[in-house]
C-alpha atoms as a PDB file:
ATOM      1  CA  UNK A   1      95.678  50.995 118.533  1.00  0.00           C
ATOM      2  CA  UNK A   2      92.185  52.211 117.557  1.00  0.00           C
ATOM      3  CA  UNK A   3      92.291  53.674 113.943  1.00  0.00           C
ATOM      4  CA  UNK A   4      90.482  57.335 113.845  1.00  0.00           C
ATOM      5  CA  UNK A   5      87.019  58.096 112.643  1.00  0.00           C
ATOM      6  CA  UNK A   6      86.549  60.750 110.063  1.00  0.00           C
ATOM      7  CA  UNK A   7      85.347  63.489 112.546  1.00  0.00           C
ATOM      8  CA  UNK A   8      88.609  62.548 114.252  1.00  0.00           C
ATOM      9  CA  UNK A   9      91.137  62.796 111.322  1.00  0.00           C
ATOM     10  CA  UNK A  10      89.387  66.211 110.098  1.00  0.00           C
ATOM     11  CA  UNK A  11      89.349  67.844 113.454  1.00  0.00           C
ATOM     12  CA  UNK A  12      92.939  66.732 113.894  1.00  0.00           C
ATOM     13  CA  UNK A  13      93.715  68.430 110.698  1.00  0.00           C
ATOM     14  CA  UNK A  14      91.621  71.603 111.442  1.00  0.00           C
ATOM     15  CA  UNK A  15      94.036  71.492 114.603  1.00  0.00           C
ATOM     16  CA  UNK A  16      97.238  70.972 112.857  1.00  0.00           C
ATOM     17  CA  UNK A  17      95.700  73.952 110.388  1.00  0.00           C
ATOM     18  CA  UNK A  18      95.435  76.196 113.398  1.00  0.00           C
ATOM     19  CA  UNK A  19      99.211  75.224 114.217  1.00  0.00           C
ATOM     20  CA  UNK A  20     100.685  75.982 111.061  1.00  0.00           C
ATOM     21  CA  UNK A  21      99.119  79.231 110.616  1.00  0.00           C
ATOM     22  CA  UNK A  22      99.508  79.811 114.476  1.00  0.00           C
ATOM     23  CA  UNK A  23     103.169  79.850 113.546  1.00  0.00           C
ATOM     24  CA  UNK A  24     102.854  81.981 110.232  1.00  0.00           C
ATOM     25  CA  UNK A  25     101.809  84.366 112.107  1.00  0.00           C
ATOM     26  CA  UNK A  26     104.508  84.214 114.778  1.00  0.00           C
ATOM     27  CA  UNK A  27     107.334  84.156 112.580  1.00  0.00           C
ATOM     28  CA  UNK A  28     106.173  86.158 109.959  1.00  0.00           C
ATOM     29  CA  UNK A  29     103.663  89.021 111.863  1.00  0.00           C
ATOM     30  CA  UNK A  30     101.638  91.202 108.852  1.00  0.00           C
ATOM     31  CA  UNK A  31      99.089  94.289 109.217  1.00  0.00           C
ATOM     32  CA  UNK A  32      96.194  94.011 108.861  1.00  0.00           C
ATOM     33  CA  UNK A  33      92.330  94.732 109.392  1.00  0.00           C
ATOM     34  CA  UNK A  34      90.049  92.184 111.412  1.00  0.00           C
ATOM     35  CA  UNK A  35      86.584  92.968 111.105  1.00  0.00           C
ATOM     36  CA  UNK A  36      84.431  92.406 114.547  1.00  0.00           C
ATOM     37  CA  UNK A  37      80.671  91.729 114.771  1.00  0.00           C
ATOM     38  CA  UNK A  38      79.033  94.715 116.772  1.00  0.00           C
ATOM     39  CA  UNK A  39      76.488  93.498 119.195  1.00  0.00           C
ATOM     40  CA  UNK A  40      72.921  94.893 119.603  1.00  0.00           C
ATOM     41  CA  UNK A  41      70.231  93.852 122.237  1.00  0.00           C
ATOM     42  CA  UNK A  42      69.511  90.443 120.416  1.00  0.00           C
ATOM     43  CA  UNK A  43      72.863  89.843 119.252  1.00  0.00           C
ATOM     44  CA  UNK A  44      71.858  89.972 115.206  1.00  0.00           C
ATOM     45  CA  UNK A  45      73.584  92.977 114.626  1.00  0.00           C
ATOM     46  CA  UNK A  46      74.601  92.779 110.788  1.00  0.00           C
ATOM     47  CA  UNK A  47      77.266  95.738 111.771  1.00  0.00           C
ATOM     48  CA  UNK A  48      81.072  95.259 111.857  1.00  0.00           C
ATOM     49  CA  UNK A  49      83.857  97.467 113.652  1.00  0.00           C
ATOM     50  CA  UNK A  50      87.248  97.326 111.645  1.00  0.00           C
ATOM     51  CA  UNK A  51      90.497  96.592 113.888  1.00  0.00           C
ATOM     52  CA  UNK A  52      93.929  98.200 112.680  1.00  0.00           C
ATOM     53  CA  UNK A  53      96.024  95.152 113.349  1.00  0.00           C
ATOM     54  CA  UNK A  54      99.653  95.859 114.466  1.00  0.00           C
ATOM     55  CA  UNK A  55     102.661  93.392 113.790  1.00  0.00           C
ATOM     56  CA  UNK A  56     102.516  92.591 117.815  1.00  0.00           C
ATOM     57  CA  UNK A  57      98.730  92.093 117.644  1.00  0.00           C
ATOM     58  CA  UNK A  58      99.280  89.702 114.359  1.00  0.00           C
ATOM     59  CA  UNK A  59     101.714  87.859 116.711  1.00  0.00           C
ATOM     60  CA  UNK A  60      99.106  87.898 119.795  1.00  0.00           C
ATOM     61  CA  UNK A  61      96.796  86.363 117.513  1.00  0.00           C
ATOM     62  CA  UNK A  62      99.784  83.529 116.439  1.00  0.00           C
ATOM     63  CA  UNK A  63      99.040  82.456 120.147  1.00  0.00           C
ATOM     64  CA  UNK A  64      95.974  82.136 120.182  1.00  0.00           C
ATOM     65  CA  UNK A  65      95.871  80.230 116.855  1.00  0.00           C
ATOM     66  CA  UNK A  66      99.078  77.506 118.352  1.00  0.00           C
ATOM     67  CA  UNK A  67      96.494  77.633 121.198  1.00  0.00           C
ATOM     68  CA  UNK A  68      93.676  76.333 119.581  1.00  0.00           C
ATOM     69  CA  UNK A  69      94.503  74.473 117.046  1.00  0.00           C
ATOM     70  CA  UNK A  70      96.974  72.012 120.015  1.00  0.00           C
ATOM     71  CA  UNK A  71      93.206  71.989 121.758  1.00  0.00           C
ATOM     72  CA  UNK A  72      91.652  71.334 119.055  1.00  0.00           C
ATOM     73  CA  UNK A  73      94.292  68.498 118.206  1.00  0.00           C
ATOM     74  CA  UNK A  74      94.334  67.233 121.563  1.00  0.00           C
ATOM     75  CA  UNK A  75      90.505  66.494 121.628  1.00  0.00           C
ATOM     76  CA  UNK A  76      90.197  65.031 118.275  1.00  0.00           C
ATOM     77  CA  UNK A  77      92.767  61.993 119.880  1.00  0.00           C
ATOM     78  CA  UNK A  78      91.238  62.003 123.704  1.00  0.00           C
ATOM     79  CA  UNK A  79      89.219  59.007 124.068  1.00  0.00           C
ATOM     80  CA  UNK A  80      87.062  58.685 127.323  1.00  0.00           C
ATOM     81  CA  UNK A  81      88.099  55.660 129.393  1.00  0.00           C
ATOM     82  CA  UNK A  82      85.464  53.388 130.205  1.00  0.00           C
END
């Protein structure tokens, strides 16, 4: 068994991060406001757009949290066979 490297171990905790929260926000879904870059023809717009966040958006965003962070935890341990 190969021991893991630091980028390994941190994006493996970054993933298990993304879990825990990922489930926070499942379990426990809170209002909100998310603030969203506006684009402009270069893409440097300085702008944001505020987002009302419902309880069933807060557990829409849960998902996508467990999501990424088992991605993110799955590719710090994939190893390419040689």
């Amino acid at each position: 068994m190969k021991r893991l490297t630091t980028i390994e171990f941190w994006g493996f905790a970054l993933g298990i991060i993304f879990l825990v929260f990922g489930v926070v926000m499942i379990i426990w879904p809170q209002t909100g406001v998310v603030f969203h870059p506006t684009n402009d023809a270069i893409g440097m717009s300085r702008f944001s757009e505020p987002e009302t966040v419902s309880p069933a958006k807060s557990r829409a965003y849960g998902v996508l949290a467990l999501l990424l962070g088992a991605g993110i935890a799955t590719a710090a341990f994939y190893r390419e066979k040689k």
